[in-house]
N, C-alpha and C. Protein backbone atom coordinates (compact mmCIF):
# COMPACT_ATOMS: atom_id res chain seq x y z
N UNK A 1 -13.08 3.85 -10.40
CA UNK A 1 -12.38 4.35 -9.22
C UNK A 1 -11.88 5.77 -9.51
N UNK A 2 -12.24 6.68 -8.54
CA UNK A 2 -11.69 7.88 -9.06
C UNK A 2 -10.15 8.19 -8.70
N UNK A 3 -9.24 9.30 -9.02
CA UNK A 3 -7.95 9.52 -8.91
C UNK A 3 -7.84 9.52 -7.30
N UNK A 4 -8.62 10.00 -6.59
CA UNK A 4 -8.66 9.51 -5.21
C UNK A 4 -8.75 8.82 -4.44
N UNK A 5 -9.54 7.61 -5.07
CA UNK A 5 -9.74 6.45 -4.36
C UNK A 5 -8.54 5.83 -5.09
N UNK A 6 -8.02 6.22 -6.39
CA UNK A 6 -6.94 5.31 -6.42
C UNK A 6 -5.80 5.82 -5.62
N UNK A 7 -4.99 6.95 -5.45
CA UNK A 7 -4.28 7.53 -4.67
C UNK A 7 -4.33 6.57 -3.23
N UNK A 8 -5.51 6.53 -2.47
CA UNK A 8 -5.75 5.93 -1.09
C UNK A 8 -5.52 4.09 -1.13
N UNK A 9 -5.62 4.04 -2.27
CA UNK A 9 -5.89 2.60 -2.56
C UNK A 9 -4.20 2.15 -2.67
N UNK A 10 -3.36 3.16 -3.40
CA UNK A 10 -1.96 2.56 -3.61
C UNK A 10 -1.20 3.10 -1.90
N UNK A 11 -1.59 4.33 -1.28
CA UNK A 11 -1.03 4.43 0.16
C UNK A 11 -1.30 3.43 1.09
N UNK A 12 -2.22 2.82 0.97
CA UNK A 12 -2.99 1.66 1.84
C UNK A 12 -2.23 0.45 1.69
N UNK A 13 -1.89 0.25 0.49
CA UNK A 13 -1.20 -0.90 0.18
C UNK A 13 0.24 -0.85 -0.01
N UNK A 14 1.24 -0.07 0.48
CA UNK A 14 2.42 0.20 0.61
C UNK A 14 2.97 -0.41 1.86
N UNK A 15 2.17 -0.04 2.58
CA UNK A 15 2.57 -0.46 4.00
C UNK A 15 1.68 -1.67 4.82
N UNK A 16 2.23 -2.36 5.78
CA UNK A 16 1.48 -3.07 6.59
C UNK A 16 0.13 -2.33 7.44
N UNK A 17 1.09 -0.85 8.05
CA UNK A 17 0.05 -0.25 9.03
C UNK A 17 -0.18 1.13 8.50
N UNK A 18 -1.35 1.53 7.84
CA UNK A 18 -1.34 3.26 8.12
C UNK A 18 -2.22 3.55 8.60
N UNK A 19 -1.81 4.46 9.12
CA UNK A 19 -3.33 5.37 9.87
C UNK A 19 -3.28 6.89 9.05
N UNK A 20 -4.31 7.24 9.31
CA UNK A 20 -4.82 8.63 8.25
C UNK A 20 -5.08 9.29 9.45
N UNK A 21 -4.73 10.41 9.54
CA UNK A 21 -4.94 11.00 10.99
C UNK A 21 -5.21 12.55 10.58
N UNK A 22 -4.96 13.23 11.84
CA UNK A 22 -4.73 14.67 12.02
C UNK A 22 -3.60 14.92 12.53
N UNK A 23 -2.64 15.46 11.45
CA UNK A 23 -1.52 16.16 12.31
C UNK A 23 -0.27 14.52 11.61
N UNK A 24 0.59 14.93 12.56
CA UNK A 24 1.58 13.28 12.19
C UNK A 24 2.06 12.62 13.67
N UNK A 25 2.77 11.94 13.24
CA UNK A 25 2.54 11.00 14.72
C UNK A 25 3.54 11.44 15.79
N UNK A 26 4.38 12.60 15.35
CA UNK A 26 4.77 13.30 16.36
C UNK A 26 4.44 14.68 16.64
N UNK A 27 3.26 14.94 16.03
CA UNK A 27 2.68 16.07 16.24
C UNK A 27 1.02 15.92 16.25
N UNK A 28 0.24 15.20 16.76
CA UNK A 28 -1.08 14.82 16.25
C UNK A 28 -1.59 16.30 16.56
N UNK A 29 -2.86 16.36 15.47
CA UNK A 29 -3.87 17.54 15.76
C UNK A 29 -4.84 17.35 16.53
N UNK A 30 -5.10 16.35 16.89
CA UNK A 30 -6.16 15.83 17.78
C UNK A 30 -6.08 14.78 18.79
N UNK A 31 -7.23 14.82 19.85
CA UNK A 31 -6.79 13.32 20.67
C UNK A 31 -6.98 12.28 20.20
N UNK A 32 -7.86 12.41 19.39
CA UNK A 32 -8.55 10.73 19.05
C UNK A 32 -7.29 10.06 17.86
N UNK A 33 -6.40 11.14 17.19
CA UNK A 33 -5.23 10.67 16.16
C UNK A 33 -3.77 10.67 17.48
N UNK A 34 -3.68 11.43 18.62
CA UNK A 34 -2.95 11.06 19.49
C UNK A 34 -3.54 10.02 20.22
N UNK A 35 -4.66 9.23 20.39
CA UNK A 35 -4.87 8.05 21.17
C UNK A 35 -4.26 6.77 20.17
N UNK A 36 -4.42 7.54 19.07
CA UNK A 36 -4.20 6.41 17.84
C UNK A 36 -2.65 6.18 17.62
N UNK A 37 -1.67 7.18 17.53
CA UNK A 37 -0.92 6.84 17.58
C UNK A 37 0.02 6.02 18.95
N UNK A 38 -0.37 6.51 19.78
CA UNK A 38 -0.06 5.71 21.09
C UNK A 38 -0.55 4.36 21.16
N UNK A 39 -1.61 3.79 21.08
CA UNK A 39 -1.98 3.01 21.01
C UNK A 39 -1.03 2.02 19.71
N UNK A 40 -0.63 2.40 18.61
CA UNK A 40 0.40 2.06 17.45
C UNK A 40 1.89 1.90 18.15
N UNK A 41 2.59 2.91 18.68
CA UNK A 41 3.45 2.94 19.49
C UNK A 41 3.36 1.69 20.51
N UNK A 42 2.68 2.33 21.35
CA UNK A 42 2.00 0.92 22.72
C UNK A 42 2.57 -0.31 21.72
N UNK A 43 1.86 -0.98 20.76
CA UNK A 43 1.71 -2.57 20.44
C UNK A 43 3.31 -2.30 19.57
N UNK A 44 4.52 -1.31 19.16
CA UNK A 44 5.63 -1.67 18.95
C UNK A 44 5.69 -2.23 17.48
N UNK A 45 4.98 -1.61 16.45
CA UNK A 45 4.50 -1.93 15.20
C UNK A 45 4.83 -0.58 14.27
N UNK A 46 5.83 -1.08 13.26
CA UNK A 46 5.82 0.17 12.01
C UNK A 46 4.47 0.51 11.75
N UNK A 47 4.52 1.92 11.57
CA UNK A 47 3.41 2.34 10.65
C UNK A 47 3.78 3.95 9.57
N UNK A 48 2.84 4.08 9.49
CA UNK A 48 3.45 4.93 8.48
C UNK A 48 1.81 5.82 8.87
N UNK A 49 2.04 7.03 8.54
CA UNK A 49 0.90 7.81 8.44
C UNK A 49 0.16 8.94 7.56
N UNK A 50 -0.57 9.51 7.08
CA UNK A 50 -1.00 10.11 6.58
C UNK A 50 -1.83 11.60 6.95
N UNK A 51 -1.19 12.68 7.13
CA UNK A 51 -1.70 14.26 7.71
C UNK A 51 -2.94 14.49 6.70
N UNK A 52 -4.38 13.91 6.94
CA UNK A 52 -5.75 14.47 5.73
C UNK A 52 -5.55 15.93 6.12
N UNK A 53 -5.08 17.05 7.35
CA UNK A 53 -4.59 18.25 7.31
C UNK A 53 -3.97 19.05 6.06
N UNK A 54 -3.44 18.07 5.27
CA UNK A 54 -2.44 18.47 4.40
C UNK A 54 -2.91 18.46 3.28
N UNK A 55 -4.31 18.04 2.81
CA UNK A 55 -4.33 17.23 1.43
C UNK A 55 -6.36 17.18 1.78
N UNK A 56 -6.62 18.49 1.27
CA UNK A 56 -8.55 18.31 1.45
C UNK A 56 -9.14 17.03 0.78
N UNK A 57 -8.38 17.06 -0.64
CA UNK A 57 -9.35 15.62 -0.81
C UNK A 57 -8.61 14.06 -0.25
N UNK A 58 -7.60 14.09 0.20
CA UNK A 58 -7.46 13.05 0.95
C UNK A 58 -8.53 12.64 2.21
N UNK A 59 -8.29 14.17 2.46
CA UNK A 59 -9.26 14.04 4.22
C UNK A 59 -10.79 13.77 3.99
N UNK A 60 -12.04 14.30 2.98
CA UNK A 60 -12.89 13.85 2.39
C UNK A 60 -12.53 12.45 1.77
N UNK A 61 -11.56 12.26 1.00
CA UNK A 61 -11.95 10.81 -0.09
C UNK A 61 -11.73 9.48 0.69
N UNK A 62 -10.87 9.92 1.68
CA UNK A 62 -10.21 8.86 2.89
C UNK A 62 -11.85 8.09 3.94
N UNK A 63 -12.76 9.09 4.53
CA UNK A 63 -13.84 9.12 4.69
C UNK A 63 -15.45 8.59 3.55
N UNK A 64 -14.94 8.58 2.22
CA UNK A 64 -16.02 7.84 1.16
C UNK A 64 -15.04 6.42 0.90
N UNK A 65 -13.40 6.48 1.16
CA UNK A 65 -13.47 4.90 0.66
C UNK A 65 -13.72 4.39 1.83
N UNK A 66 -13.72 4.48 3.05
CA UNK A 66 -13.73 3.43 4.16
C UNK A 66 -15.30 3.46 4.51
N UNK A 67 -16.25 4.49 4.12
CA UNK A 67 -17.36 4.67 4.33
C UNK A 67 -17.91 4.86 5.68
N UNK A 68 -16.72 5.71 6.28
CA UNK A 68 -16.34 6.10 7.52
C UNK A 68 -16.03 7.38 8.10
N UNK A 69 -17.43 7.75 8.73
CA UNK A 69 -17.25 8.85 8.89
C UNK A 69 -16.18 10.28 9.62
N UNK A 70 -15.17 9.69 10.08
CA UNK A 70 -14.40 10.30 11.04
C UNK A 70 -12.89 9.94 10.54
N UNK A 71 -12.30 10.81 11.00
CA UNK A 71 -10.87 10.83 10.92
C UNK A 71 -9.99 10.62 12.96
N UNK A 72 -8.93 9.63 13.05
CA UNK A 72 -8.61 9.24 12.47
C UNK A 72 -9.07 7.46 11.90
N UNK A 73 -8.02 7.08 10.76
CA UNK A 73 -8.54 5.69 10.63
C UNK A 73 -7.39 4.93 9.96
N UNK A 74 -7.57 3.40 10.92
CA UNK A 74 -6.41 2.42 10.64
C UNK A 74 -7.02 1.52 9.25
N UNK A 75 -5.52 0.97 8.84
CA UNK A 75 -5.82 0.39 7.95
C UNK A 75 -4.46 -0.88 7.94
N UNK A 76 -4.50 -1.96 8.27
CA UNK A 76 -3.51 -2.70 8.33
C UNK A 76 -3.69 -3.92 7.32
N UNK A 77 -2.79 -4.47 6.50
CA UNK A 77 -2.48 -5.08 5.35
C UNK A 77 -3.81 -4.81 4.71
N UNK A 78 -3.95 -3.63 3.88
CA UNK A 78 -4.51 -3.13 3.33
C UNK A 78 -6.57 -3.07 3.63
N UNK A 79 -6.66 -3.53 5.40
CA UNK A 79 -7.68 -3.76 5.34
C UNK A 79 -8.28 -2.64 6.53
N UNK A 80 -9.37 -2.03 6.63
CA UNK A 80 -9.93 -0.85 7.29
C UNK A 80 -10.26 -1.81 8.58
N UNK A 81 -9.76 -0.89 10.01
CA UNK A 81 -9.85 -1.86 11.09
C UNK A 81 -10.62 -1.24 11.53
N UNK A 82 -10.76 1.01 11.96
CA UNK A 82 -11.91 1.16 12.45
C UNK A 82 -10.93 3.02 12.66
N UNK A 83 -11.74 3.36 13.96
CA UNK A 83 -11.14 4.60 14.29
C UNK A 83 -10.82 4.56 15.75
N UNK A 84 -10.31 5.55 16.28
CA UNK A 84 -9.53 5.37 17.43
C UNK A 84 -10.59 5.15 18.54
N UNK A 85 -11.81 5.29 18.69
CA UNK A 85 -12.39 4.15 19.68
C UNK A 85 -12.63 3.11 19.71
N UNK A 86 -12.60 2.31 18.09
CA UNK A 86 -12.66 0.74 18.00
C UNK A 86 -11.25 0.31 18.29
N UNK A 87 -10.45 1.55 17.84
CA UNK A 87 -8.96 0.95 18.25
C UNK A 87 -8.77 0.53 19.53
N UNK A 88 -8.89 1.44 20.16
CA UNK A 88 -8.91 1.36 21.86
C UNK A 88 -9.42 0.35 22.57
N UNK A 89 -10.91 -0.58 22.37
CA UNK A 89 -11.90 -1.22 22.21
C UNK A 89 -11.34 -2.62 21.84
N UNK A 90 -10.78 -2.76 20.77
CA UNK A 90 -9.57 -3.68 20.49
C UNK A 90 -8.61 -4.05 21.14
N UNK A 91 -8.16 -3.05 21.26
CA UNK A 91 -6.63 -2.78 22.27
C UNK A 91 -6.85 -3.25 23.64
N UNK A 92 -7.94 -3.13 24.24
CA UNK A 92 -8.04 -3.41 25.72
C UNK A 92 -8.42 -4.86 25.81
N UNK A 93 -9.01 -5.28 24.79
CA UNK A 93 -9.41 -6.57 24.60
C UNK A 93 -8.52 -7.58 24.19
N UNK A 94 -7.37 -7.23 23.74
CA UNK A 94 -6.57 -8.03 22.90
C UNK A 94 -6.70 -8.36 21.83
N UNK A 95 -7.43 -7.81 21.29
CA UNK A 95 -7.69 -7.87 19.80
C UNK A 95 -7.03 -7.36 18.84
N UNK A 96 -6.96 -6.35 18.90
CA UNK A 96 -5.13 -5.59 17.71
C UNK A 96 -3.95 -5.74 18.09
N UNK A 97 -3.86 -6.64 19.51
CA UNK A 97 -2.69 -7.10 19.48
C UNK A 97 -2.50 -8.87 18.33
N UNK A 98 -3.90 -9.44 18.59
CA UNK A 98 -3.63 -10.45 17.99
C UNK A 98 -3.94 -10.02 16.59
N UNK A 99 -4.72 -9.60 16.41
CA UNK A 99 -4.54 -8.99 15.02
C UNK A 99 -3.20 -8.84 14.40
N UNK A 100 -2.47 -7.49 15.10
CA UNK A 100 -1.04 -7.53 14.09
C UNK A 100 -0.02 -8.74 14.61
N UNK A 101 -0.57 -9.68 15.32
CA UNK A 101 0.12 -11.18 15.38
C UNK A 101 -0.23 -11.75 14.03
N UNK A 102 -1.31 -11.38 13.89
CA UNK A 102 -1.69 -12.75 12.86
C UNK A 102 -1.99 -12.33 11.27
N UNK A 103 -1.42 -11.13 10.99
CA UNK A 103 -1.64 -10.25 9.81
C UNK A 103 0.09 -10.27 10.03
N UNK A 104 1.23 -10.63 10.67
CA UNK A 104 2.62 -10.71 10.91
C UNK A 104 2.50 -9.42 10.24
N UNK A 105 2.15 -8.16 10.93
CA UNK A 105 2.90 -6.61 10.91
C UNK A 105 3.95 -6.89 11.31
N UNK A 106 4.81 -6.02 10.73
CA UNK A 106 6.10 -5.63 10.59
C UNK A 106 6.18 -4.71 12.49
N UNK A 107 7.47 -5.13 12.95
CA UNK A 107 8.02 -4.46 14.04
C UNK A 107 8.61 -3.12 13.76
N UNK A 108 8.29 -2.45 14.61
CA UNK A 108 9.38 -0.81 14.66
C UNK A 108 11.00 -0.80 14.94
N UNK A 109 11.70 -0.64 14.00
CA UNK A 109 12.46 -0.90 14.42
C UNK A 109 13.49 0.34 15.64
């Protein structure tokens, strides 16, 4: 594992919810990391996030561990759920709502 994938590997597992985005969740750099955070907001769930803006090999190494090409991307109890159109896709379906039902994510407080 390189120092990067371990880096991503211990942020991933700190928290119930992170997303790796653009920008932070009160400032996103993009829509698809502002659909993402709204959509996080929307379902009323801590998360925690990560600016790949801030940090080049985060934003590359974040993209080889999930084997995923795009930024942004969720990751809840340490498991890769998708990017902000599977989120969405989910979301309309009821699916990441039951998801962070049944993974018992942590509430915002």
């Amino acid at each position: 594992m390189t120092d990067t994938n371990a880096r991503i590997a211990e942020i991933v597992g700190k928290s119930d919810t992170v997303l790796f985005m653009k920008g932070t969740a009160l400032f996103p750099q993009c829509g698809f990391s502002s659909r993402a955070v709204a959509i996080l907001d929307h379902l009323g769930v801590a998360f925690e996030t990560v600016d790949v803006l801030q940090d080049p090999e985060i934003r590359q190494g974040i993209k080889d561990y999930s084997d995923w090409p795009t930024v942004p991307q969720l990751y809840v109890k340490g498991e890769f759920v998708g990017g902000s159109d599977i989120m969405m896709e989910m979301f309309e379906a009821g699916e990441l709502q039951q998801l962070m039902a049944d993974k018992a994510v942590a509430k915002a407080e």
